[in-house]
PDB file of N, CA and C in Angstrom:
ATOM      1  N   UNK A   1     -19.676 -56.656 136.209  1.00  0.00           N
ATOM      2  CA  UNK A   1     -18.446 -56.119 135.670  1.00  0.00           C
ATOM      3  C   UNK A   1     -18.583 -55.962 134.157  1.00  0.00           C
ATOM      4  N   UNK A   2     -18.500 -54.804 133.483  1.00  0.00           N
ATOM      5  CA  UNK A   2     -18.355 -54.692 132.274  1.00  0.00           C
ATOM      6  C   UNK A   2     -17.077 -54.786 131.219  1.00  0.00           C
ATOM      7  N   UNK A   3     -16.673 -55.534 130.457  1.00  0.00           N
ATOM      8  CA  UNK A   3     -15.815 -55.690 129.965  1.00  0.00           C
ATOM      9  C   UNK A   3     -15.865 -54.932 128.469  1.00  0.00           C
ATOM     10  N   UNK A   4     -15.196 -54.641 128.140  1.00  0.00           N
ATOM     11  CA  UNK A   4     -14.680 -53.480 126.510  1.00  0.00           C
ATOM     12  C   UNK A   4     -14.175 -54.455 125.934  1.00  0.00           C
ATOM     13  N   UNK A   5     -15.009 -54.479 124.790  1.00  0.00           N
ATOM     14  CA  UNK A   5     -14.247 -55.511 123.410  1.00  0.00           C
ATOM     15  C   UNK A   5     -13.174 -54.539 122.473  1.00  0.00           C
ATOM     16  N   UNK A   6     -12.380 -54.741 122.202  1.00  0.00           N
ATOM     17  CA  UNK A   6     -11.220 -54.353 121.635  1.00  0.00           C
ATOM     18  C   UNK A   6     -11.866 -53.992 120.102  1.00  0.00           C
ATOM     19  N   UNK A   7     -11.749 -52.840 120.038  1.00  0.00           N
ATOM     20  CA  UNK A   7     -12.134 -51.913 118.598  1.00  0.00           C
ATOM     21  C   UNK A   7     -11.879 -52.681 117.479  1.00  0.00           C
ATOM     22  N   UNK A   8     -12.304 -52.743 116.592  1.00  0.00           N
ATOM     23  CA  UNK A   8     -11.868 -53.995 114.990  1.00  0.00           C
ATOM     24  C   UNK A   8     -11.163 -52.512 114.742  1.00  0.00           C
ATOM     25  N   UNK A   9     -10.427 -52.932 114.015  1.00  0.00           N
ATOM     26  CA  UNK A   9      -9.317 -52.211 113.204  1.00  0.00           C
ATOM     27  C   UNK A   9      -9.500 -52.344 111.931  1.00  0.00           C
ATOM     28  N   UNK A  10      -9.276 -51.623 110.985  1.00  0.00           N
ATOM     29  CA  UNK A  10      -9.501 -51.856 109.525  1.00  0.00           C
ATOM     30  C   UNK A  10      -8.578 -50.763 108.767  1.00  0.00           C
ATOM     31  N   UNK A  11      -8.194 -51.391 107.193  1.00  0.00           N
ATOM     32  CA  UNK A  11      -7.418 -50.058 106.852  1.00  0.00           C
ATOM     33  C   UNK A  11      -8.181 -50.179 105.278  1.00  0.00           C
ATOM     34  N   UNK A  12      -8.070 -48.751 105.160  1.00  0.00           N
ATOM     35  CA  UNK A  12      -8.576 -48.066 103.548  1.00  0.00           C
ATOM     36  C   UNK A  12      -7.789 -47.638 102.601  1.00  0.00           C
ATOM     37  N   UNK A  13      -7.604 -48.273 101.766  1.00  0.00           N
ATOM     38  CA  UNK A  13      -7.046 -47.949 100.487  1.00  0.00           C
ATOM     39  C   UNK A  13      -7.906 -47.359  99.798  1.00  0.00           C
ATOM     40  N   UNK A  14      -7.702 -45.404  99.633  1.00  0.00           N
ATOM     41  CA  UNK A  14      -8.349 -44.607  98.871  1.00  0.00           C
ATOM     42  C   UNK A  14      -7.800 -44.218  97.675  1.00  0.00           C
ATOM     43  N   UNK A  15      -8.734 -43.912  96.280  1.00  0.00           N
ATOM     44  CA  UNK A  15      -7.912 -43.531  95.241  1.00  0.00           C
ATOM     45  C   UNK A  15      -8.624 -42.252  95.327  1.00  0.00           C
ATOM     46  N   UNK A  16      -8.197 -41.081  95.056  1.00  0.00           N
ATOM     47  CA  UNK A  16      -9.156 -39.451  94.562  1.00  0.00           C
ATOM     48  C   UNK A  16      -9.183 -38.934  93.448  1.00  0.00           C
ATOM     49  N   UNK A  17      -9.699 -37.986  93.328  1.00  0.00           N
ATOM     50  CA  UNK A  17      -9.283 -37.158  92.113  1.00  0.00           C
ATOM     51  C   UNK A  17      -7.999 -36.934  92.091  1.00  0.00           C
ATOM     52  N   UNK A  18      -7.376 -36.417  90.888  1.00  0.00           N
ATOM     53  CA  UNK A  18      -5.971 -36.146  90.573  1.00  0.00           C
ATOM     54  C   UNK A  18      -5.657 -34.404  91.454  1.00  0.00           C
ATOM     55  N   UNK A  19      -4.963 -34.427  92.506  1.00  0.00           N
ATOM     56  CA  UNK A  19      -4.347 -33.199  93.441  1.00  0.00           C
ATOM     57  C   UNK A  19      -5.512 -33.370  94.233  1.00  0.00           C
ATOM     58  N   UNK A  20      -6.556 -33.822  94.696  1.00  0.00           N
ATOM     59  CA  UNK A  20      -7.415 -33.639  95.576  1.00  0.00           C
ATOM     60  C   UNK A  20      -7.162 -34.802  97.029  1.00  0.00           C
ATOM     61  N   UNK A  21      -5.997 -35.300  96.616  1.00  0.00           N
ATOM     62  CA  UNK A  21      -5.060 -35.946  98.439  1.00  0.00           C
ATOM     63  C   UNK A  21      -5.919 -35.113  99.489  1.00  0.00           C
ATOM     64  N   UNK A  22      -5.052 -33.817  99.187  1.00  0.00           N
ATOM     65  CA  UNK A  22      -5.313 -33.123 101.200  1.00  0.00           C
ATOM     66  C   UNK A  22      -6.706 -33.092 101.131  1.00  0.00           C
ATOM     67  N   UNK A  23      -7.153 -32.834 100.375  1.00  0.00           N
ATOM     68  CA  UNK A  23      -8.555 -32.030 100.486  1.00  0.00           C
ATOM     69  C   UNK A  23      -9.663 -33.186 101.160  1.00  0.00           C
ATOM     70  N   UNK A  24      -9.459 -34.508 100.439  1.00  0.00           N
ATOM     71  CA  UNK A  24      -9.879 -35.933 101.501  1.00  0.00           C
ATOM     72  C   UNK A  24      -9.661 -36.134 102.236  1.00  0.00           C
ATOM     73  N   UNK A  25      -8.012 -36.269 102.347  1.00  0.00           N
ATOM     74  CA  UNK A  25      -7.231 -36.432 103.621  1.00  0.00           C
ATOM     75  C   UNK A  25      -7.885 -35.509 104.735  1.00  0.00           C
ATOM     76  N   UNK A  26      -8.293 -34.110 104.572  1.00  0.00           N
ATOM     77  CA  UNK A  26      -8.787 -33.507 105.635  1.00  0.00           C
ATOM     78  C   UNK A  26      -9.851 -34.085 106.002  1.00  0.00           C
ATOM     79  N   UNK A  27     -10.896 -34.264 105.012  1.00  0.00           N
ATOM     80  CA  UNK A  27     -12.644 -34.653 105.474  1.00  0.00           C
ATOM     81  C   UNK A  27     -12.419 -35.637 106.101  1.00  0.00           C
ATOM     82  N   UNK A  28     -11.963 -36.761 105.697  1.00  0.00           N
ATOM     83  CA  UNK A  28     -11.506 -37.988 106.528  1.00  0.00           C
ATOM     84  C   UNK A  28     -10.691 -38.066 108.255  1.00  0.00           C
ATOM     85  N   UNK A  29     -10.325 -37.125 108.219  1.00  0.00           N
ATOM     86  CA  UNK A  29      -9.519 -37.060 109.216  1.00  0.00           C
ATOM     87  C   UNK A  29     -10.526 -36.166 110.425  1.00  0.00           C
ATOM     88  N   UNK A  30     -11.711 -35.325 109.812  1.00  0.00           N
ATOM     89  CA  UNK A  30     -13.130 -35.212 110.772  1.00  0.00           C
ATOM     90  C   UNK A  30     -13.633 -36.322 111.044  1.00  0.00           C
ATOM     91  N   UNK A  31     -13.676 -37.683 110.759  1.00  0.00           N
ATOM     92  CA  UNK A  31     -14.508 -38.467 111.222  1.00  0.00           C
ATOM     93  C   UNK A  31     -13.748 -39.659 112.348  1.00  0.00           C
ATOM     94  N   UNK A  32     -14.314 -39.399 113.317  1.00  0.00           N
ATOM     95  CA  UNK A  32     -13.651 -39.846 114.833  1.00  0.00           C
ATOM     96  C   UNK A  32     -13.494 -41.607 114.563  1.00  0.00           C
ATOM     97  N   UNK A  33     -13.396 -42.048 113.639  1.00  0.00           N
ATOM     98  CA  UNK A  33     -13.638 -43.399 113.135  1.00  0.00           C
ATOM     99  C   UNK A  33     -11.950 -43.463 112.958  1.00  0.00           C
ATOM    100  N   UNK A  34     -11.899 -42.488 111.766  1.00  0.00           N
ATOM    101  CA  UNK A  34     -10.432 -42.289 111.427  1.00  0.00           C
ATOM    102  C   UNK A  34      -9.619 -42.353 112.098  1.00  0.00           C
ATOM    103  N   UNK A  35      -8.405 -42.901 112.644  1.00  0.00           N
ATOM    104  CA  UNK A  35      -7.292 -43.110 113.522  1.00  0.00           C
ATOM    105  C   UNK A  35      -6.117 -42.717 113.221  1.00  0.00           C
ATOM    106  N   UNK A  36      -5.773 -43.235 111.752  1.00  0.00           N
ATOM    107  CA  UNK A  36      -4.645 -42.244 110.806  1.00  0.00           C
ATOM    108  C   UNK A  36      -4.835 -42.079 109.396  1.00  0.00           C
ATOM    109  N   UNK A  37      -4.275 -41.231 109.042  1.00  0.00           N
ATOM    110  CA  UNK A  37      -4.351 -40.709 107.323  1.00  0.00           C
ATOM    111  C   UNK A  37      -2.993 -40.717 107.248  1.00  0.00           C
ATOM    112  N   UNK A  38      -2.811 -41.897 105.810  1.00  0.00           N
ATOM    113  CA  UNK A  38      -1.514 -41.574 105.245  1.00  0.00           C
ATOM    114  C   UNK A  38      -1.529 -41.045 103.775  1.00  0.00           C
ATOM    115  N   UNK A  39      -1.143 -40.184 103.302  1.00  0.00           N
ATOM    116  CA  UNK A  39      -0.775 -40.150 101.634  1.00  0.00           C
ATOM    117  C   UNK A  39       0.332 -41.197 101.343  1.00  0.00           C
ATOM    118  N   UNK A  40       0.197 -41.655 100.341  1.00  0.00           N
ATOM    119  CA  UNK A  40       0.917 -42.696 100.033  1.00  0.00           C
ATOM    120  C   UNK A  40       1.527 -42.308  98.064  1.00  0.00           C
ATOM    121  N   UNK A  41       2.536 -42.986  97.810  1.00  0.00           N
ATOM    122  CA  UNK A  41       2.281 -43.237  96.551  1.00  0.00           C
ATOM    123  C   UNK A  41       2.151 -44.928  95.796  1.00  0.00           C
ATOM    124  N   UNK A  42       2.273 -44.947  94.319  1.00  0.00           N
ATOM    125  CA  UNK A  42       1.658 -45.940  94.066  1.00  0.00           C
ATOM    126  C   UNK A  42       0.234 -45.960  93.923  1.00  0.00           C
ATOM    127  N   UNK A  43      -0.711 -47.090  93.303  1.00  0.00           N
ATOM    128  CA  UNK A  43      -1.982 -47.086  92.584  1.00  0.00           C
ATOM    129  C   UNK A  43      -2.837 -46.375  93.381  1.00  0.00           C
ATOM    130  N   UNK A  44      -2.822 -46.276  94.674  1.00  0.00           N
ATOM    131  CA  UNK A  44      -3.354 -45.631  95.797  1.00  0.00           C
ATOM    132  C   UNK A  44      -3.277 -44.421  96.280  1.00  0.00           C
ATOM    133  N   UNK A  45      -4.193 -43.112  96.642  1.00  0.00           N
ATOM    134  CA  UNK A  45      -3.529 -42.141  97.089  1.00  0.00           C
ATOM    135  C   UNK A  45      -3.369 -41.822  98.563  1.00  0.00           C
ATOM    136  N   UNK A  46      -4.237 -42.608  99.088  1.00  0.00           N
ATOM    137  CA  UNK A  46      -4.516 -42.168 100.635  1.00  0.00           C
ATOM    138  C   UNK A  46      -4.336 -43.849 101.233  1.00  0.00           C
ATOM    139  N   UNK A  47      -4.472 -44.121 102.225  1.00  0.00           N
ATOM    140  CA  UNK A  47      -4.553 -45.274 103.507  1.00  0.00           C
ATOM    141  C   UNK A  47      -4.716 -44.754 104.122  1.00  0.00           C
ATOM    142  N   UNK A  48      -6.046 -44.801 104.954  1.00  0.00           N
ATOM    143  CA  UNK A  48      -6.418 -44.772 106.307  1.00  0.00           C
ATOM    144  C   UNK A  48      -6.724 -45.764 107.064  1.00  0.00           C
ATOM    145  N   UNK A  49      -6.276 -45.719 108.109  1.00  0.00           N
ATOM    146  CA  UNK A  49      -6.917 -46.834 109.461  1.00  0.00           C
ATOM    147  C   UNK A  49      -7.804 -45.921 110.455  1.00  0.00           C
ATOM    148  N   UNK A  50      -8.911 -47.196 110.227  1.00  0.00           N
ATOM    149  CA  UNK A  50     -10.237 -46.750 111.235  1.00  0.00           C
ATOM    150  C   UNK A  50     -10.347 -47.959 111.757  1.00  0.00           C
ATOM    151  N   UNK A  51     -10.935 -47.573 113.072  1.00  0.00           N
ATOM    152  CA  UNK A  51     -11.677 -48.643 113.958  1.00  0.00           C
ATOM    153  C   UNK A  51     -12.793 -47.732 114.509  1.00  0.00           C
ATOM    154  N   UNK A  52     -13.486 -50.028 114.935  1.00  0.00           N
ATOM    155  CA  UNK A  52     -14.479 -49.218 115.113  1.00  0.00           C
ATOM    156  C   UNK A  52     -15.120 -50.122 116.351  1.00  0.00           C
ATOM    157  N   UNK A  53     -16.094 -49.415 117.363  1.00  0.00           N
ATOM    158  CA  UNK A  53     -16.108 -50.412 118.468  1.00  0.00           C
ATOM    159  C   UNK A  53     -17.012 -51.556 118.326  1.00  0.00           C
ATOM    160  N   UNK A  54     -16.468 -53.003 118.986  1.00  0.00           N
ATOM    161  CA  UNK A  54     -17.047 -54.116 118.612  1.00  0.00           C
ATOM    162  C   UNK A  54     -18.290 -53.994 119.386  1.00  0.00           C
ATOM    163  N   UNK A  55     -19.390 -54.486 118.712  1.00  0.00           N
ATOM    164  CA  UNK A  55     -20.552 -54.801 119.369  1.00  0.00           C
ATOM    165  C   UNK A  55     -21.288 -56.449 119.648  1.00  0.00           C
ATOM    166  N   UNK A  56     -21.479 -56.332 120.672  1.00  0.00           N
ATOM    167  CA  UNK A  56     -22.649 -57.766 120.856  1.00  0.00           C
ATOM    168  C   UNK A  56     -23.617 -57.951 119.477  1.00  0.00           C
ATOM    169  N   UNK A  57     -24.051 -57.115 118.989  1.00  0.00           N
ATOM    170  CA  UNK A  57     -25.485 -56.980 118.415  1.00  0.00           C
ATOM    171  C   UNK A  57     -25.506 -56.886 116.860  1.00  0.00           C
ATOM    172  N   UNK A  58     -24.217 -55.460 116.255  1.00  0.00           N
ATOM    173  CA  UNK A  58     -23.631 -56.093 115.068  1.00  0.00           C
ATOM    174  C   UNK A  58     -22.560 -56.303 114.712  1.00  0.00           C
ATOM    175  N   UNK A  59     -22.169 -57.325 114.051  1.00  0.00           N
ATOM    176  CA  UNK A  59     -20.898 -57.905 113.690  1.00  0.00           C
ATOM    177  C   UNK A  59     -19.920 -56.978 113.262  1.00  0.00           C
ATOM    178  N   UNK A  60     -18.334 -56.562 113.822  1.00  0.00           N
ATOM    179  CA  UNK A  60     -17.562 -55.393 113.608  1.00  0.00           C
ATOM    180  C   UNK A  60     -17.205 -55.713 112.613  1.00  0.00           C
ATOM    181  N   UNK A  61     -17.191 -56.628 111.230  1.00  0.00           N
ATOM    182  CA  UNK A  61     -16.931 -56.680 109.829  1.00  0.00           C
ATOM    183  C   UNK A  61     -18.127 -55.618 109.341  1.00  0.00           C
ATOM    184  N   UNK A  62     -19.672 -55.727 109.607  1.00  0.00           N
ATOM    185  CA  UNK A  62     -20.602 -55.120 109.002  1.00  0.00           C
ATOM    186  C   UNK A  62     -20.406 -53.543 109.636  1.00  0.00           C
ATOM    187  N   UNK A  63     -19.684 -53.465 110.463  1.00  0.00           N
ATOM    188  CA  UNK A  63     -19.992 -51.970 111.254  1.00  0.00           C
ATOM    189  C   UNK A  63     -18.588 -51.243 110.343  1.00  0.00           C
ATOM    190  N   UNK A  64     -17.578 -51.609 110.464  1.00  0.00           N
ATOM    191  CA  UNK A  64     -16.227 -51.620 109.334  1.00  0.00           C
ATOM    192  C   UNK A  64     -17.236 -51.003 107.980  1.00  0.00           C
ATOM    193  N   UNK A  65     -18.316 -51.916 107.306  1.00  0.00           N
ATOM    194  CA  UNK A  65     -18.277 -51.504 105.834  1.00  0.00           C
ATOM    195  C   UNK A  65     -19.661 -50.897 105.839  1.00  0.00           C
ATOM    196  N   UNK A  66     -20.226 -50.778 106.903  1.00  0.00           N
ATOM    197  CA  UNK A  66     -21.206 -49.577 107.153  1.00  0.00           C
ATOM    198  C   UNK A  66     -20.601 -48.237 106.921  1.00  0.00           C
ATOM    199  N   UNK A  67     -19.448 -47.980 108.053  1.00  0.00           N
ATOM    200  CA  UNK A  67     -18.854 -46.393 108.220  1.00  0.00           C
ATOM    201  C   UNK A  67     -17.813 -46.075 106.647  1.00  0.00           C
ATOM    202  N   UNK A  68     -17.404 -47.546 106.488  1.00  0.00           N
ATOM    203  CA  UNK A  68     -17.041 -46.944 104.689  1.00  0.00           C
ATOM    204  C   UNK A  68     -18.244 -46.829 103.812  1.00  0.00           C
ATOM    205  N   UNK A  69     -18.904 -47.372 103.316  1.00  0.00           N
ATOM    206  CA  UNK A  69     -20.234 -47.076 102.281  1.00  0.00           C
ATOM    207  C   UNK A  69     -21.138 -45.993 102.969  1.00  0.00           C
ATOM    208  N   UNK A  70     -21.112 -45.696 104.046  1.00  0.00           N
ATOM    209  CA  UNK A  70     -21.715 -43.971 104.280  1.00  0.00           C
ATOM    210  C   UNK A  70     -21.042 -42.867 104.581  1.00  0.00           C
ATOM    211  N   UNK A  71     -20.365 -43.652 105.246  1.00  0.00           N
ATOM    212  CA  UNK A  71     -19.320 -42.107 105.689  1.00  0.00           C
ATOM    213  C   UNK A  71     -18.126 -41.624 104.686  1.00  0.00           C
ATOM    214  N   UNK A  72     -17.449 -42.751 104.385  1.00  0.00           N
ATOM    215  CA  UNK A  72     -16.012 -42.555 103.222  1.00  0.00           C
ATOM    216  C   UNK A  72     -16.471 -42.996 101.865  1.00  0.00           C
ATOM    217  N   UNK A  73     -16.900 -43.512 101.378  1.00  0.00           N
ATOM    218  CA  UNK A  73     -17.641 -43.988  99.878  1.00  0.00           C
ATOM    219  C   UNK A  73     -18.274 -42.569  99.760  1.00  0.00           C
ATOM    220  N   UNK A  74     -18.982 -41.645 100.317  1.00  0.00           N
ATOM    221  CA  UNK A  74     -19.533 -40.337 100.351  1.00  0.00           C
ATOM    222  C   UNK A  74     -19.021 -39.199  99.876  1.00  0.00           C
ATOM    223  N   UNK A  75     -17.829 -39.210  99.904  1.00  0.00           N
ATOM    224  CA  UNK A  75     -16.789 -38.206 100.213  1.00  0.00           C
ATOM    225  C   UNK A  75     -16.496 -37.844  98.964  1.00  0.00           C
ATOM    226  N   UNK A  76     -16.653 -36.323  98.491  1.00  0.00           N
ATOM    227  CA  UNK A  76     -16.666 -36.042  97.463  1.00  0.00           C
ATOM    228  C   UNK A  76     -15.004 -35.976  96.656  1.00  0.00           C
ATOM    229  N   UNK A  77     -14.825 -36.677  95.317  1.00  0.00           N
ATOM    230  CA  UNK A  77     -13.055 -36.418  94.767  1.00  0.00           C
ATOM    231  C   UNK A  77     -12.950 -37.802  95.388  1.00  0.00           C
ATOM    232  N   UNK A  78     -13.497 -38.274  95.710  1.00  0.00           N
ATOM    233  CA  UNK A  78     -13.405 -39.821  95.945  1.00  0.00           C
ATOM    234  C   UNK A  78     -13.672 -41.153  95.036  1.00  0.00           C
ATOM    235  N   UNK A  79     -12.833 -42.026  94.320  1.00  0.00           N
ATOM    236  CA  UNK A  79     -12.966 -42.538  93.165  1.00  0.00           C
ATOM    237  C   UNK A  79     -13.381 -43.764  93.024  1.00  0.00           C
ATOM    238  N   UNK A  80     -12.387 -44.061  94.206  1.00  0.00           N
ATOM    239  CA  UNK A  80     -12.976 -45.818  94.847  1.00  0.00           C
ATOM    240  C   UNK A  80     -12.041 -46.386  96.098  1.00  0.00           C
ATOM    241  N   UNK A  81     -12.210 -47.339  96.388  1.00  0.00           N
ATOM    242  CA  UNK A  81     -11.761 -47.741  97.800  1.00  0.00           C
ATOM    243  C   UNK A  81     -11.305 -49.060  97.816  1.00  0.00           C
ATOM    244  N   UNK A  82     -10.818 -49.702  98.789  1.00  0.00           N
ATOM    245  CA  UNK A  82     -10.392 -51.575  98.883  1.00  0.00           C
ATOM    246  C   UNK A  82     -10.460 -51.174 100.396  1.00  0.00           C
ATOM    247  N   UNK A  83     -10.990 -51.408 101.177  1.00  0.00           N
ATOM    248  CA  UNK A  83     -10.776 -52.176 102.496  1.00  0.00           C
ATOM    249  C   UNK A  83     -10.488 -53.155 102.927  1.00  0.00           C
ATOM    250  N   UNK A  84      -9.548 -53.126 103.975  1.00  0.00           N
ATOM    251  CA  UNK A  84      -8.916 -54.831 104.228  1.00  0.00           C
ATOM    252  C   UNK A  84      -9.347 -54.735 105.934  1.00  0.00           C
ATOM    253  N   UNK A  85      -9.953 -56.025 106.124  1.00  0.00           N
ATOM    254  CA  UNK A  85     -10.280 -56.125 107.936  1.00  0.00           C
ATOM    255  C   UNK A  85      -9.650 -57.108 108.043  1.00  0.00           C
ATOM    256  N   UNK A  86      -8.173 -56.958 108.741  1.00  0.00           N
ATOM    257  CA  UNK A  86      -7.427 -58.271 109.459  1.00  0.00           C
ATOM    258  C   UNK A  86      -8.019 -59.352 110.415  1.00  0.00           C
ATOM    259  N   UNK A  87      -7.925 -60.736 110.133  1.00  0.00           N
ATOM    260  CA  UNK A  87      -7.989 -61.903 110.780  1.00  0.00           C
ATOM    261  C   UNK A  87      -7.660 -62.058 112.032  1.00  0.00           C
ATOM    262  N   UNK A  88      -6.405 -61.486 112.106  1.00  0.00           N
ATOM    263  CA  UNK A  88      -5.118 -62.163 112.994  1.00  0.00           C
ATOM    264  C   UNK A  88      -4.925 -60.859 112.951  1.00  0.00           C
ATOM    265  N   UNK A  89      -4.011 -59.983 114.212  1.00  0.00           N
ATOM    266  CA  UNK A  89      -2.972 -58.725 114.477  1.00  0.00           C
ATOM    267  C   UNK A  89      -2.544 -59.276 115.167  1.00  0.00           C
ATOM    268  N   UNK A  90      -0.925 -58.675 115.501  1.00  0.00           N
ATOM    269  CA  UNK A  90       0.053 -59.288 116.874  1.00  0.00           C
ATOM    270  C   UNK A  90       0.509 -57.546 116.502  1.00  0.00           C
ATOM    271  N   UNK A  91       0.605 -57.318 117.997  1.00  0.00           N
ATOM    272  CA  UNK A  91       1.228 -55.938 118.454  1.00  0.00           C
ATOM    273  C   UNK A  91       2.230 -56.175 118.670  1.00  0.00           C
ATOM    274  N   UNK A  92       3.123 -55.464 118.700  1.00  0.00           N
ATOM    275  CA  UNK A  92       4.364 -55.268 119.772  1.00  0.00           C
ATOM    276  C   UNK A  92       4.373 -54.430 120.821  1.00  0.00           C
ATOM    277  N   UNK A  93       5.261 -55.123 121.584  1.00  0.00           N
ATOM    278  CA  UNK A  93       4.943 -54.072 122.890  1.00  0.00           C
ATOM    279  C   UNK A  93       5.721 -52.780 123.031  1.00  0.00           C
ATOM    280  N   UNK A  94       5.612 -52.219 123.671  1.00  0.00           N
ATOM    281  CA  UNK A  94       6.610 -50.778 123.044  1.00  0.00           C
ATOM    282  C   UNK A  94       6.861 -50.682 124.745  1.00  0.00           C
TER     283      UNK A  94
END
């Protein structure tokens, strides 16, 4: 029986160039990692949440700051980043 480990979740605090929001917001939103894009205001211009699937083999903290330092650290109009990988989540049920 194969069992599915529950995706790590992670969210990105992006800063960009000054008017270059959508133009990230789009590239970001090609990469199947990405789950949502928010524009935001405040020190930040973007938040995204990505997950990513847990593995036996590497640790979903290192797989988290793999797909940011190649895939989103990449991204051109891109200034800098904070990623946060939660401890603890509690859902609600809907």
């Amino acid at each position: 029986m194969h069992h599915r480990l529950k995706p790590q979740k992670a969210f990105v605090l992006i800063k960009t160039d000054p008017g270059r929001e959508r133009e990230v917001a789009d590239r970001l939103a090609k990469l199947p990692e990405v789950k949502e894009i928010h524009i935001i205001t405040g020190e930040w211009d973007i938040l995204a949440v990505i997950e990513t699937e847990k593995e036996l083999i590497l640790p979903s903290d290192e797989k988290v700051l793999e797909l940011v330092m190649d895939k989103i650290t990449t991204l051109p109009h891109l200034q800098d980043t904070n990623t946060m990988i939660p401890s603890f989540s509690r859902y609600k049920s809907q």
